[in-house]
C-alpha atoms as a PDB file:
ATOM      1  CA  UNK A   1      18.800 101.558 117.115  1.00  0.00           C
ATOM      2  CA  UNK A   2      17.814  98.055 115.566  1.00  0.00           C
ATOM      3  CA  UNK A   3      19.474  95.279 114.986  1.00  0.00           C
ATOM      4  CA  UNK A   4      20.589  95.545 111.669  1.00  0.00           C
ATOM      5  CA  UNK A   5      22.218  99.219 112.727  1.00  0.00           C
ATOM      6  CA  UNK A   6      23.859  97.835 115.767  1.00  0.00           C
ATOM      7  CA  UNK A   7      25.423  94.802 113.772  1.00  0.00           C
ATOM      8  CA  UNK A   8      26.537  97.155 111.198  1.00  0.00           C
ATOM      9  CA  UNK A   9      28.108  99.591 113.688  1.00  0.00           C
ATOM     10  CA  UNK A  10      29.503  96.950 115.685  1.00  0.00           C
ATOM     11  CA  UNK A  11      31.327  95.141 112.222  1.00  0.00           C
ATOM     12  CA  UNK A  12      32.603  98.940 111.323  1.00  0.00           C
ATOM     13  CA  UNK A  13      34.339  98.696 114.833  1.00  0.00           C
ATOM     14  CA  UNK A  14      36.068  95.062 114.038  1.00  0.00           C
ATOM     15  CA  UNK A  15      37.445  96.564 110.841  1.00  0.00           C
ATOM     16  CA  UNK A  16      38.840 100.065 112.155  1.00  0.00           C
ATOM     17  CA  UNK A  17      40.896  97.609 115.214  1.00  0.00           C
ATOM     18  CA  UNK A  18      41.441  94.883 112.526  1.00  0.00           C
ATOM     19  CA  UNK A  19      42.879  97.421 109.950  1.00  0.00           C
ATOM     20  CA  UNK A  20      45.340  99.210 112.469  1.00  0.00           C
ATOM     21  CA  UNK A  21      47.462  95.566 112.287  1.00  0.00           C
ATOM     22  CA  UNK A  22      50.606  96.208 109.932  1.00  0.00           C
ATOM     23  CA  UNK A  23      50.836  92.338 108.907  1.00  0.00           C
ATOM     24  CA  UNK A  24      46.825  92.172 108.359  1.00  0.00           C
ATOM     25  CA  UNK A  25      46.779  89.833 105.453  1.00  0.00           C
ATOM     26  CA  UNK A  26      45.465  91.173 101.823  1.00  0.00           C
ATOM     27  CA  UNK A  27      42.816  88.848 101.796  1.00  0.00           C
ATOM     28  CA  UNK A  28      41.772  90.324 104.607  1.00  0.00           C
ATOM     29  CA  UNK A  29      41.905  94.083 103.570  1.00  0.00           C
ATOM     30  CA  UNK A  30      39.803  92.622 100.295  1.00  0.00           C
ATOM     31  CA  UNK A  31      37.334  91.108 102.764  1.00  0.00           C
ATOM     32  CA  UNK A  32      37.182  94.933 104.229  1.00  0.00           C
ATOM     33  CA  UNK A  33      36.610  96.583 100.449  1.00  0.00           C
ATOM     34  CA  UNK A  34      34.028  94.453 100.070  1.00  0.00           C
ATOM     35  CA  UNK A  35      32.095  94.559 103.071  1.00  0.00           C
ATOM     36  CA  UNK A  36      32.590  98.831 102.643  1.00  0.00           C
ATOM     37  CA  UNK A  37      31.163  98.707  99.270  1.00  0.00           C
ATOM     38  CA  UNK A  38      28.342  96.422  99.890  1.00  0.00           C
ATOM     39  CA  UNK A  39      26.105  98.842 101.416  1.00  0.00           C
ATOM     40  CA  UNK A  40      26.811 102.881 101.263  1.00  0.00           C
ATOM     41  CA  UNK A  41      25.426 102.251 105.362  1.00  0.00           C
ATOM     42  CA  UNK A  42      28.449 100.462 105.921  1.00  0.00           C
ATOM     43  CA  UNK A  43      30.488 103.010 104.883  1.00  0.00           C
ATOM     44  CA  UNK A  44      28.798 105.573 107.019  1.00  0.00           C
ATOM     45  CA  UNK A  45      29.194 103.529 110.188  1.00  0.00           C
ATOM     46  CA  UNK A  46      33.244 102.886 109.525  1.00  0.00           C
ATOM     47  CA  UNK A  47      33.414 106.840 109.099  1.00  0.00           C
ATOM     48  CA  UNK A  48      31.974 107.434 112.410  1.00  0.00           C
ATOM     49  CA  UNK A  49      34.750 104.631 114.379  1.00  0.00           C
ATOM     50  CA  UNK A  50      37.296 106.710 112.475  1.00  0.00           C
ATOM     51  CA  UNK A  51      35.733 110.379 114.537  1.00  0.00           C
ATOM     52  CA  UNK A  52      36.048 108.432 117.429  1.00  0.00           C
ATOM     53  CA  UNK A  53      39.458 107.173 117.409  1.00  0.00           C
ATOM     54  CA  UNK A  54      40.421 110.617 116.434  1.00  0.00           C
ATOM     55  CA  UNK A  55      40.285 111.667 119.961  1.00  0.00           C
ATOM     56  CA  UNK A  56      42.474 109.184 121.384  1.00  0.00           C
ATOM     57  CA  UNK A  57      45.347 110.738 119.009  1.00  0.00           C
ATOM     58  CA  UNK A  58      46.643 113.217 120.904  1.00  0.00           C
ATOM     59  CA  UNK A  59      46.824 110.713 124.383  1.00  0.00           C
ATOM     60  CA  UNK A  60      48.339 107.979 121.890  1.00  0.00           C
ATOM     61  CA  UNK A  61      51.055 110.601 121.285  1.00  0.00           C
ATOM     62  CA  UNK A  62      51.746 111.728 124.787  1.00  0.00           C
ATOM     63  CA  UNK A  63      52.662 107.883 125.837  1.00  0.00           C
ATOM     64  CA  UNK A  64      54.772 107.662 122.624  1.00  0.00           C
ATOM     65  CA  UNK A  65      56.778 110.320 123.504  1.00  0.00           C
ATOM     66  CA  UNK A  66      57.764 108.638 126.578  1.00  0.00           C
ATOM     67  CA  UNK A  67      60.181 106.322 124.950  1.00  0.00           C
ATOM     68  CA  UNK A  68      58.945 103.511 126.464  1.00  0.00           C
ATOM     69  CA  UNK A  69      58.453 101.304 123.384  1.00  0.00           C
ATOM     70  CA  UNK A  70      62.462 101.753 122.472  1.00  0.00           C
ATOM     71  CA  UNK A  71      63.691 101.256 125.955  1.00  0.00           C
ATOM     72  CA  UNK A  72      64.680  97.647 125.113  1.00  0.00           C
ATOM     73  CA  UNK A  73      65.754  96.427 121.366  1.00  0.00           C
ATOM     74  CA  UNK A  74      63.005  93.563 120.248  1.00  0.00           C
ATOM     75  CA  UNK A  75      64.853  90.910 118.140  1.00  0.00           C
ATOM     76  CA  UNK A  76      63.733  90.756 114.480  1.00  0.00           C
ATOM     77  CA  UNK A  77      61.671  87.689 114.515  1.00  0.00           C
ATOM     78  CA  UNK A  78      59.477  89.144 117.075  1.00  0.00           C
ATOM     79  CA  UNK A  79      59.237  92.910 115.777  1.00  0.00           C
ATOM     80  CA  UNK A  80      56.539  91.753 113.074  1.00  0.00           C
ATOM     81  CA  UNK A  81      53.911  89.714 115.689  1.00  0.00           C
ATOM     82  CA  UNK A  82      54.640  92.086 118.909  1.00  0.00           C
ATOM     83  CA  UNK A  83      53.866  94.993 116.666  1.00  0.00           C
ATOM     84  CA  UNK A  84      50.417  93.715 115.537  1.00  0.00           C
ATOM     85  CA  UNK A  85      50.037  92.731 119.505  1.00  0.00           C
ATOM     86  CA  UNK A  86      50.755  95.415 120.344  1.00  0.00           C
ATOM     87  CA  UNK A  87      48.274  97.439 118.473  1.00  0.00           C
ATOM     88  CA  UNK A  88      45.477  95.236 119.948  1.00  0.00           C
ATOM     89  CA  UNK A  89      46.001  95.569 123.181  1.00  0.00           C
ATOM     90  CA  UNK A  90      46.878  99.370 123.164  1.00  0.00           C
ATOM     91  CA  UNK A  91      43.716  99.970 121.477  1.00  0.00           C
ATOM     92  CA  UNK A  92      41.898  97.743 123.966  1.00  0.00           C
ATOM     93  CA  UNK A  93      43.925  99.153 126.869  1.00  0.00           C
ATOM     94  CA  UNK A  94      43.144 102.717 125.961  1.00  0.00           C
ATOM     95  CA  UNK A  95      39.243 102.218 125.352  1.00  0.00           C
ATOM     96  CA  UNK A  96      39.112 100.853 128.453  1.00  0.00           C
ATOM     97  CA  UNK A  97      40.264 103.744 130.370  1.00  0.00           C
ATOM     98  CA  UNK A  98      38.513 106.294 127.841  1.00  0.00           C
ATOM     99  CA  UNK A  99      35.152 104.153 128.490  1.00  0.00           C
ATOM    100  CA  UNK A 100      35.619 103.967 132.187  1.00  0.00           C
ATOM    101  CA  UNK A 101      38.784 106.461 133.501  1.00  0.00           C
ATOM    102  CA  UNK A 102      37.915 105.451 137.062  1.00  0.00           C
ATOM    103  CA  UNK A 103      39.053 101.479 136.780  1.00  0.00           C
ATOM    104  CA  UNK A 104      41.997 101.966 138.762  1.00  0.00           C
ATOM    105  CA  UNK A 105      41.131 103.928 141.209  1.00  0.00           C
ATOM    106  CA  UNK A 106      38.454 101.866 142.075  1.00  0.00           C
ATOM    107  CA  UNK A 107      40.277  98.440 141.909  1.00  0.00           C
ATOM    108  CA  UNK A 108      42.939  99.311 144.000  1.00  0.00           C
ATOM    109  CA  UNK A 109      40.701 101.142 147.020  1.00  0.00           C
ATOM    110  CA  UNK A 110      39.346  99.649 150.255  1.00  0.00           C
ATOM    111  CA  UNK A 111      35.612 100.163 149.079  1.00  0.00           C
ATOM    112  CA  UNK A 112      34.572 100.845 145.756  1.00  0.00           C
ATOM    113  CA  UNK A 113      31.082 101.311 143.367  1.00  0.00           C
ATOM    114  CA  UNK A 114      30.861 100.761 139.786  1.00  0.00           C
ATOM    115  CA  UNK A 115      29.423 102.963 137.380  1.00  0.00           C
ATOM    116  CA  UNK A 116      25.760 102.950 137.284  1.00  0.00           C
ATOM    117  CA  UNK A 117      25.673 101.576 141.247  1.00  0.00           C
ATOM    118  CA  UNK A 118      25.761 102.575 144.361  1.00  0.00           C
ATOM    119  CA  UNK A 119      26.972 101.213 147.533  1.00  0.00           C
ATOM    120  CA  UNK A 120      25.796 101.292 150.774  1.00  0.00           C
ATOM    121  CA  UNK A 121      28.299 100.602 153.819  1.00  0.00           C
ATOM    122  CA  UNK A 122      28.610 100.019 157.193  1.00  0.00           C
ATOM    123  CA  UNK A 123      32.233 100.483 158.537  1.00  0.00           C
ATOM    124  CA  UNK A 124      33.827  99.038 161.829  1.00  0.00           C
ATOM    125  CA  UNK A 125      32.882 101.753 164.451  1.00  0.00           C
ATOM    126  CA  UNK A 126      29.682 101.814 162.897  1.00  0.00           C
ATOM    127  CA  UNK A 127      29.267 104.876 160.539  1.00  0.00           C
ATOM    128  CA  UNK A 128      27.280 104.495 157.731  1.00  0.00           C
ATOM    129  CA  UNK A 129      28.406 105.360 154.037  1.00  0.00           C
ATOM    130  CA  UNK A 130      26.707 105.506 150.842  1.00  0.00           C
ATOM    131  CA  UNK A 131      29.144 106.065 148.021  1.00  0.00           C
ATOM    132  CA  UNK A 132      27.942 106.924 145.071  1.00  0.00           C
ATOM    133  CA  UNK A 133      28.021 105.428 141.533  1.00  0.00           C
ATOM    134  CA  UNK A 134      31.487 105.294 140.524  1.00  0.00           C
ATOM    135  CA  UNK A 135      33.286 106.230 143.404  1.00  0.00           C
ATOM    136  CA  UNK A 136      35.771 105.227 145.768  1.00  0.00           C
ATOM    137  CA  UNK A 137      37.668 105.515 148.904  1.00  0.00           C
ATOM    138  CA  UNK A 138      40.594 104.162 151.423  1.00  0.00           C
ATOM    139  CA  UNK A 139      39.971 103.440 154.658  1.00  0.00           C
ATOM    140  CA  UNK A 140      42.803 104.586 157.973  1.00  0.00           C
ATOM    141  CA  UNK A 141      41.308 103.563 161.192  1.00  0.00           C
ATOM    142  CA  UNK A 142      43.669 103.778 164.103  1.00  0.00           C
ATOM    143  CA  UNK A 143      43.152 104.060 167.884  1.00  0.00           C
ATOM    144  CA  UNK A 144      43.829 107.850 167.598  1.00  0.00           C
ATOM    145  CA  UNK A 145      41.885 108.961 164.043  1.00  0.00           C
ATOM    146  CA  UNK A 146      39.183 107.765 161.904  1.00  0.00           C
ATOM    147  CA  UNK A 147      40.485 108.880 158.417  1.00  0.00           C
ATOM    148  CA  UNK A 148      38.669 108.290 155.300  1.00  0.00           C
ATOM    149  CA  UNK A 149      40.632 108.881 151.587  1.00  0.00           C
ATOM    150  CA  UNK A 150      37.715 109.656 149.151  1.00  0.00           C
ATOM    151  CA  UNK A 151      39.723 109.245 146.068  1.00  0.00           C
ATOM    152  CA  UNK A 152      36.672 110.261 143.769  1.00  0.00           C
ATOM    153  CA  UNK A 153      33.689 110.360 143.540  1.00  0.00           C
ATOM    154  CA  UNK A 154      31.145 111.366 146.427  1.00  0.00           C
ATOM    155  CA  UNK A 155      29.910 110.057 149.313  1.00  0.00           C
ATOM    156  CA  UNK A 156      27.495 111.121 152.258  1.00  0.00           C
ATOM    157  CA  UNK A 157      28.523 110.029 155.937  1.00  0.00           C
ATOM    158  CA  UNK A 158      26.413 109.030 158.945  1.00  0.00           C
ATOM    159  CA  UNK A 159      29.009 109.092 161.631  1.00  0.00           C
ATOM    160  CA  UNK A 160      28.964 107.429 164.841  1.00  0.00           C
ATOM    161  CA  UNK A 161      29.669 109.353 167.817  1.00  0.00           C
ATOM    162  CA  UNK A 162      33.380 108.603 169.405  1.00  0.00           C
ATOM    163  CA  UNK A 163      35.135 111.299 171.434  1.00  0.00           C
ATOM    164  CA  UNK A 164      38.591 109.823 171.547  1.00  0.00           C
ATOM    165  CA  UNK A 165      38.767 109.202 167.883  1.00  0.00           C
ATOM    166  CA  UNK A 166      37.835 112.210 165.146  1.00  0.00           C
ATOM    167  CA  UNK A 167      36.532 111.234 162.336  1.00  0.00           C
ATOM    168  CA  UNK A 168      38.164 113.298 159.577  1.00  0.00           C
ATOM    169  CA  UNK A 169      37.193 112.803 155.390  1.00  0.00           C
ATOM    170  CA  UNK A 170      40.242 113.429 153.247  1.00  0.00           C
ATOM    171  CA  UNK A 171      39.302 114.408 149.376  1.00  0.00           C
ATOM    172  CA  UNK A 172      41.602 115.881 146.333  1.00  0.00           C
ATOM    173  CA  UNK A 173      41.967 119.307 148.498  1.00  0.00           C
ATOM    174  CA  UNK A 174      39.820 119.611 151.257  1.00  0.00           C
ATOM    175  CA  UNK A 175      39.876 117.950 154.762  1.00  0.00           C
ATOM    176  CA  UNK A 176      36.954 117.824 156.536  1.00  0.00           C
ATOM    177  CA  UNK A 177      36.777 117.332 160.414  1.00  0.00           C
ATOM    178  CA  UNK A 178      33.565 115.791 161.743  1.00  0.00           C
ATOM    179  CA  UNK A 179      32.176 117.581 164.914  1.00  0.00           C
ATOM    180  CA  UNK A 180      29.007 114.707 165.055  1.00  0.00           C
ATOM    181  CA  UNK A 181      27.204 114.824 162.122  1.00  0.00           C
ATOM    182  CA  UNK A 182      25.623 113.463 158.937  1.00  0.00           C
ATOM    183  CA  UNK A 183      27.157 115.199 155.670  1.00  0.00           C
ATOM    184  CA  UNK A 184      28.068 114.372 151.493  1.00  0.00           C
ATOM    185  CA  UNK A 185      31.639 115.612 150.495  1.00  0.00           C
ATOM    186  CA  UNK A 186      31.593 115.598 146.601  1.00  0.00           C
ATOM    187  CA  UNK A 187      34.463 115.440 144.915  1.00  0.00           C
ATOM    188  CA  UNK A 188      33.037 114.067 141.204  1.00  0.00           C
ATOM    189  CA  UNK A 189      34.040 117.749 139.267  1.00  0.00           C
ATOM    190  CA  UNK A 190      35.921 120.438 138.914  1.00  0.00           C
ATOM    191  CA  UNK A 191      35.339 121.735 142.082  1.00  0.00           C
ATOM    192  CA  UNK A 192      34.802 120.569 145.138  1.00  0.00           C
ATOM    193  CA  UNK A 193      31.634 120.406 147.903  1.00  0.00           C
ATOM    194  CA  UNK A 194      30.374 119.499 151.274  1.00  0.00           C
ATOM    195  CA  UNK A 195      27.055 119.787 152.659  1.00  0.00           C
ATOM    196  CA  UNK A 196      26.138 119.225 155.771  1.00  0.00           C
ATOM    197  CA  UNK A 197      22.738 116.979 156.948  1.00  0.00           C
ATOM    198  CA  UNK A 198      23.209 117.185 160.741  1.00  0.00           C
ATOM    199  CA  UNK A 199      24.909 118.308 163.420  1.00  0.00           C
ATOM    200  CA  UNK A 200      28.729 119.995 162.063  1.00  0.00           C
ATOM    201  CA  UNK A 201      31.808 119.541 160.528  1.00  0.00           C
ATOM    202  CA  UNK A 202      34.996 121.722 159.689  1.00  0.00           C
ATOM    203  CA  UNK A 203      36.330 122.065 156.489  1.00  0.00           C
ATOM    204  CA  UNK A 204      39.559 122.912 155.360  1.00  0.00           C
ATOM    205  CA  UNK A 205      42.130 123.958 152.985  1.00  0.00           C
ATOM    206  CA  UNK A 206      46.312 122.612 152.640  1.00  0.00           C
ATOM    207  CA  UNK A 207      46.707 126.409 152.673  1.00  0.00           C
ATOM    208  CA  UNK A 208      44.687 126.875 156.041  1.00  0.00           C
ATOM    209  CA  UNK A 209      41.218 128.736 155.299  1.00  0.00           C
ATOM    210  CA  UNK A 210      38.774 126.827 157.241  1.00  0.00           C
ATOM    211  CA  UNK A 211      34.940 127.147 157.919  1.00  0.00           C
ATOM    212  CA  UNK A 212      32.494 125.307 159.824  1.00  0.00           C
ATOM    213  CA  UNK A 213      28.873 124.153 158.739  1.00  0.00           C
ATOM    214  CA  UNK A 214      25.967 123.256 159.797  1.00  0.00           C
ATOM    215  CA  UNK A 215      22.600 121.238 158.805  1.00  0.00           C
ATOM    216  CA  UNK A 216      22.005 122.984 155.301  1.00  0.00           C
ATOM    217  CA  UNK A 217      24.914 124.864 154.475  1.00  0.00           C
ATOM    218  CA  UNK A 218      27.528 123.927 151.973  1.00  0.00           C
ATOM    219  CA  UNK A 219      31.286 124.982 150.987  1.00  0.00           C
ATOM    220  CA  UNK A 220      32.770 124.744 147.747  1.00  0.00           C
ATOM    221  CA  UNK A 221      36.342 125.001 146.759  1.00  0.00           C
ATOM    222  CA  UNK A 222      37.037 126.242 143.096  1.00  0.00           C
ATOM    223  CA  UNK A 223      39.440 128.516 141.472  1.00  0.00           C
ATOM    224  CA  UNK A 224      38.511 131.218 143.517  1.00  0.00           C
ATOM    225  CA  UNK A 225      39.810 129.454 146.773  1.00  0.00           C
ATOM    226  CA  UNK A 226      36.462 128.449 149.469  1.00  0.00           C
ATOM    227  CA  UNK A 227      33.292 129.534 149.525  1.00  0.00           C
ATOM    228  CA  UNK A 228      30.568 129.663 152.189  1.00  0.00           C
ATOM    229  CA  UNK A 229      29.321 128.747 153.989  1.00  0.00           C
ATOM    230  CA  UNK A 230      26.063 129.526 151.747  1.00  0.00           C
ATOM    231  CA  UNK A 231      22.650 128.176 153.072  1.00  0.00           C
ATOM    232  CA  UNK A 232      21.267 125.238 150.739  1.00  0.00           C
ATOM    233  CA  UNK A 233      17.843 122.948 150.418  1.00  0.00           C
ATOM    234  CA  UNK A 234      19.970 119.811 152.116  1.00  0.00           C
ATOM    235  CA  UNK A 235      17.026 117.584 150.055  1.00  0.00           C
ATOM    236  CA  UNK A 236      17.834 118.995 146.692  1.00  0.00           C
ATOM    237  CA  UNK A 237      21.724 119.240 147.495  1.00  0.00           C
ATOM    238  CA  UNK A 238      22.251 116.024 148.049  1.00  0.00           C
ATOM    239  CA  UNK A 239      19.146 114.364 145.984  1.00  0.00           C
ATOM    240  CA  UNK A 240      21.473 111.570 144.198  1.00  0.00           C
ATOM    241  CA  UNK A 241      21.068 109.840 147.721  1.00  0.00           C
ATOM    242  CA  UNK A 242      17.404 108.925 146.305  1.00  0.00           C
ATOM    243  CA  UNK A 243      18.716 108.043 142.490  1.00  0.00           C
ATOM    244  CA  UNK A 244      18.059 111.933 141.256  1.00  0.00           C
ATOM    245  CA  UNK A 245      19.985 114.320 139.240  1.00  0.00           C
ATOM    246  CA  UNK A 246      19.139 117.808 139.684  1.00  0.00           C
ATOM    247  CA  UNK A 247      20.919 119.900 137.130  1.00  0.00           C
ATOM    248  CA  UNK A 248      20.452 123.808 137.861  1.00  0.00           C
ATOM    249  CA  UNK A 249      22.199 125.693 134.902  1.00  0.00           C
ATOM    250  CA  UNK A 250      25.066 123.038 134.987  1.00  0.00           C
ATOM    251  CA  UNK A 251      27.226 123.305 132.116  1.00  0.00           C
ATOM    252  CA  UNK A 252      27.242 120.648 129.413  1.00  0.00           C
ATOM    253  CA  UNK A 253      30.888 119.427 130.355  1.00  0.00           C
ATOM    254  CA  UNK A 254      29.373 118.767 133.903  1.00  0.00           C
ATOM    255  CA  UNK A 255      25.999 116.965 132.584  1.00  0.00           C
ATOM    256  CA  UNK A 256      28.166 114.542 130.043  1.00  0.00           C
ATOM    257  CA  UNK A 257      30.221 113.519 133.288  1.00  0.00           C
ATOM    258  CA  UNK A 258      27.308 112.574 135.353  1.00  0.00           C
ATOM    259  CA  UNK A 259      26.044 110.476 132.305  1.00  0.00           C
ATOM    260  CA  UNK A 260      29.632 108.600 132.554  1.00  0.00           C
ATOM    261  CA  UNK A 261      28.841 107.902 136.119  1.00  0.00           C
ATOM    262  CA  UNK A 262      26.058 106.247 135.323  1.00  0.00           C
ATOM    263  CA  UNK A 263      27.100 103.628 133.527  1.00  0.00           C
ATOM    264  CA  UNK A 264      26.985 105.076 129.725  1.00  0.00           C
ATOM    265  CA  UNK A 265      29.490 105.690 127.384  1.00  0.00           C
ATOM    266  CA  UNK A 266      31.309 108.605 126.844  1.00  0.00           C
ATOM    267  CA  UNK A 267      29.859 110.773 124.711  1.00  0.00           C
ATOM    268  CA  UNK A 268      32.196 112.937 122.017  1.00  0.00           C
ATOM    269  CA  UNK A 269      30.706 116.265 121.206  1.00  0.00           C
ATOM    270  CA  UNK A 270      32.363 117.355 117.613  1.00  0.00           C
ATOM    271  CA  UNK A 271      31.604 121.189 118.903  1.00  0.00           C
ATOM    272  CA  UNK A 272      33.613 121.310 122.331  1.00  0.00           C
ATOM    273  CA  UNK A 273      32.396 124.699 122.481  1.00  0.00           C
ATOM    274  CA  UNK A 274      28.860 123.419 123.483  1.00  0.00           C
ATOM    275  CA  UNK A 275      30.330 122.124 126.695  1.00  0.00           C
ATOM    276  CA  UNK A 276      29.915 125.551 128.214  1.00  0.00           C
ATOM    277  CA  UNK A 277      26.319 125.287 127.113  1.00  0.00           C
ATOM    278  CA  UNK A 278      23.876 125.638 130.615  1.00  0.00           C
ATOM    279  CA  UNK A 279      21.437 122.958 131.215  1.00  0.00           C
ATOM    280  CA  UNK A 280      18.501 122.673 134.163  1.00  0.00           C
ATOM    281  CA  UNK A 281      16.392 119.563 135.102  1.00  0.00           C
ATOM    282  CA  UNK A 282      15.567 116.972 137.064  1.00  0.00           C
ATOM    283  CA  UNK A 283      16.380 113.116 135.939  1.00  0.00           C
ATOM    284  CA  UNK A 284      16.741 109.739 137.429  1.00  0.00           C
ATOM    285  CA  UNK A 285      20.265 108.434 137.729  1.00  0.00           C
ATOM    286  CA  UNK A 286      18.815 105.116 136.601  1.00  0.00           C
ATOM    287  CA  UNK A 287      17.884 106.242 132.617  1.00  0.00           C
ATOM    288  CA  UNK A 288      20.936 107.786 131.394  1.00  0.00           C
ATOM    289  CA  UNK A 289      19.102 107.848 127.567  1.00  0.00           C
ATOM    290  CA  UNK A 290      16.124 110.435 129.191  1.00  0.00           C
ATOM    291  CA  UNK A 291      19.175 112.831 130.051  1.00  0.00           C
ATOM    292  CA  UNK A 292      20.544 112.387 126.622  1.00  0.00           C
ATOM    293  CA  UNK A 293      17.498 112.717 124.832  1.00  0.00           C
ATOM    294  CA  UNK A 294      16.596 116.242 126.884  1.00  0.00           C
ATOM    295  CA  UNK A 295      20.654 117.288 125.759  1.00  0.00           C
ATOM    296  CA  UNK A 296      19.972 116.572 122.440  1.00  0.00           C
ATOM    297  CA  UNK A 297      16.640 118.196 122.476  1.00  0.00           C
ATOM    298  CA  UNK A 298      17.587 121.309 124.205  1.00  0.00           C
ATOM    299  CA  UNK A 299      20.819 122.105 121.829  1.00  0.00           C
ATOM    300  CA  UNK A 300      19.085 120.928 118.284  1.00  0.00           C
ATOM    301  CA  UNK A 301      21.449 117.952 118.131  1.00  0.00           C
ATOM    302  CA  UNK A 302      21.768 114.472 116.818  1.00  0.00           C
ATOM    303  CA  UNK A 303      23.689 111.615 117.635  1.00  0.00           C
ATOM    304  CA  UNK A 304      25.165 108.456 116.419  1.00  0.00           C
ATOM    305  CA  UNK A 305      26.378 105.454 118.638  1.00  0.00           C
ATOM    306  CA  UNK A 306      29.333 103.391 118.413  1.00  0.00           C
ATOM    307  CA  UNK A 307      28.531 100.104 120.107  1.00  0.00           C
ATOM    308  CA  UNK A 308      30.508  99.483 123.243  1.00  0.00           C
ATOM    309  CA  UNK A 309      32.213 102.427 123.061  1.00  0.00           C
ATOM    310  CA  UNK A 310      30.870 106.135 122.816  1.00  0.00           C
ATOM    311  CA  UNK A 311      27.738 107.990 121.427  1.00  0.00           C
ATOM    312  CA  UNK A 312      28.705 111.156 118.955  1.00  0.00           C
ATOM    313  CA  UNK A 313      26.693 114.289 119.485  1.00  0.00           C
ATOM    314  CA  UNK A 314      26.353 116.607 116.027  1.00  0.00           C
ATOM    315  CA  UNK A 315      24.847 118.714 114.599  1.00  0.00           C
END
């Protein structure tokens, strides 16, 4: 995109947020007619903003229904200003948790990485973590228990030896029990994985199926309850250690997640029935625009960014 297009793109954006204020004066709204009619480009670019903010109505309804903007009575000198504040910042507050749904996870935990990063650790017995990008977790050390809360994301363990305290890694809906060992529990989908490096671990279910693994085998929790242990290539398993994402007929839905992860925007697909769509490949996690460009390739589509905020793929 050149400059020209981004500028454009990025004024269509200032209008759509400028024109959702109910006091916005008519000078102003002139201002807009103008700048729409100046260029049929212009016009083009505000139509796009308006797809995108499409798909926050339905959220934008859920919190309405709550109530929570008539729980107190505003006085009438204040109605007029609050409700153009309010507009603002509810647009800005719900981009930003669109753009990046992991924020608050990640600011309130122990140890956290950003999208696009990862982050290597050393905790206070010694283990070593890497979490990957986006990704977070708590920390409960105790005399009795090492416990670790990985709250999302996924992360691969190097655990010291310590016989009088376990070392146990909590996620959504497993609990896995180290036995000395070097292992990745995933927790970034729809379902759920570990893989073991070294040595072996338990895992387990709140319902009480359990398995144990060892180096190159790897359980899964899904709908269907746990699975495994199945035998794995530990190197390709658990390549995003080395900045590589290996996609083996992943669906769409899961590729477009691993591109939020790494730092891009979301992207909207206008077909959500291309998210069952199966994709294979090998990337690095670093150029997020390679894995977009081999999506749009593969499935004949185009797309159209929205600076700041989200790319549209079309047809």
């Amino acid at each position: 995109m050149n400059s020209s297009e981004q500028q454009r793109q990025e004024a269509a954006t200032h209008w759509y947020v400028r024109l959702q204020n109910p006091q916005l004066p008519a000078s102003e709204r002139i201002d807009f007619r103008r700048w729409l009619d100046s260029d049929p480009a212009n016009a083009e670019a505000f139509h796009a903003v308006e797809l995108l903010w499409k798909k926050l109505a339905a959220p934008a309804q859920r919190l309405a229904s709550t109530g929570w903007h008539r729980r107190k009575p505003t006085p009438q000198w204040l109605r007029g200003p609050m409700l153009s504040a309010a507009c603002i910042l509810g647009l800005a507050v719900a981009t930003l948790f669109w753009r990046d749904p992991g924020v608050m996870q990640r600011y309130t935990a122990d140890h956290a990485s950003a999208p696009g990063s990862q982050q290597q650790l050393t905790l206070a017995d010694g283990s070593q973590v890497l979490l990957d990008a986006d990704s977070a977790m708590d920390l409960h050390f105790s005399a009795g228990e090492r416990r670790v809360t990985l709250l999302r994301g996924r992360a691969w363990f190097d655990v010291q030896h310590d016989a009088g305290r376990p070392f146990v890694v909590e996620s959504r809906k497993l609990t896995t029990r180290v036995l000395g060992t070097a292992f990745a529990v995933d927790a970034s989908g729809a379902s759920e994985q570990v893989t073991v490096s070294r040595g072996r671990v338990e895992v387990r279910t709140a319902s009480g199926a359990h398995l144990q693994l060892t180096p190159d085998q790897q359980a899964s929790l899904d709908a269907d309850g746990l699975q495994g242990p199945r035998t794995v290539d530990g190197e390709r398993a658990l390549a995003w250690r080395r900045g590589l994402l290996i996609f083996d007929r992943a669906s769409l839905g899961e590729v477009l997640d691993s591109l939020q992860r790494m730092d891009h925007p979301p992207v909207v697909l206008l077909d959500r029935q291309l998210r069952e769509r199966r994709l294979s490949g090998t990337f690095p996690s670093n150029n997020p625009q390679a894995l977009l460009a081999a999506i749009s390739a593969e499935l004949g589509l185009k797309s159209t960014r929205l600076p700041g905020l989200a790319v549209v793929l079309h047809r």
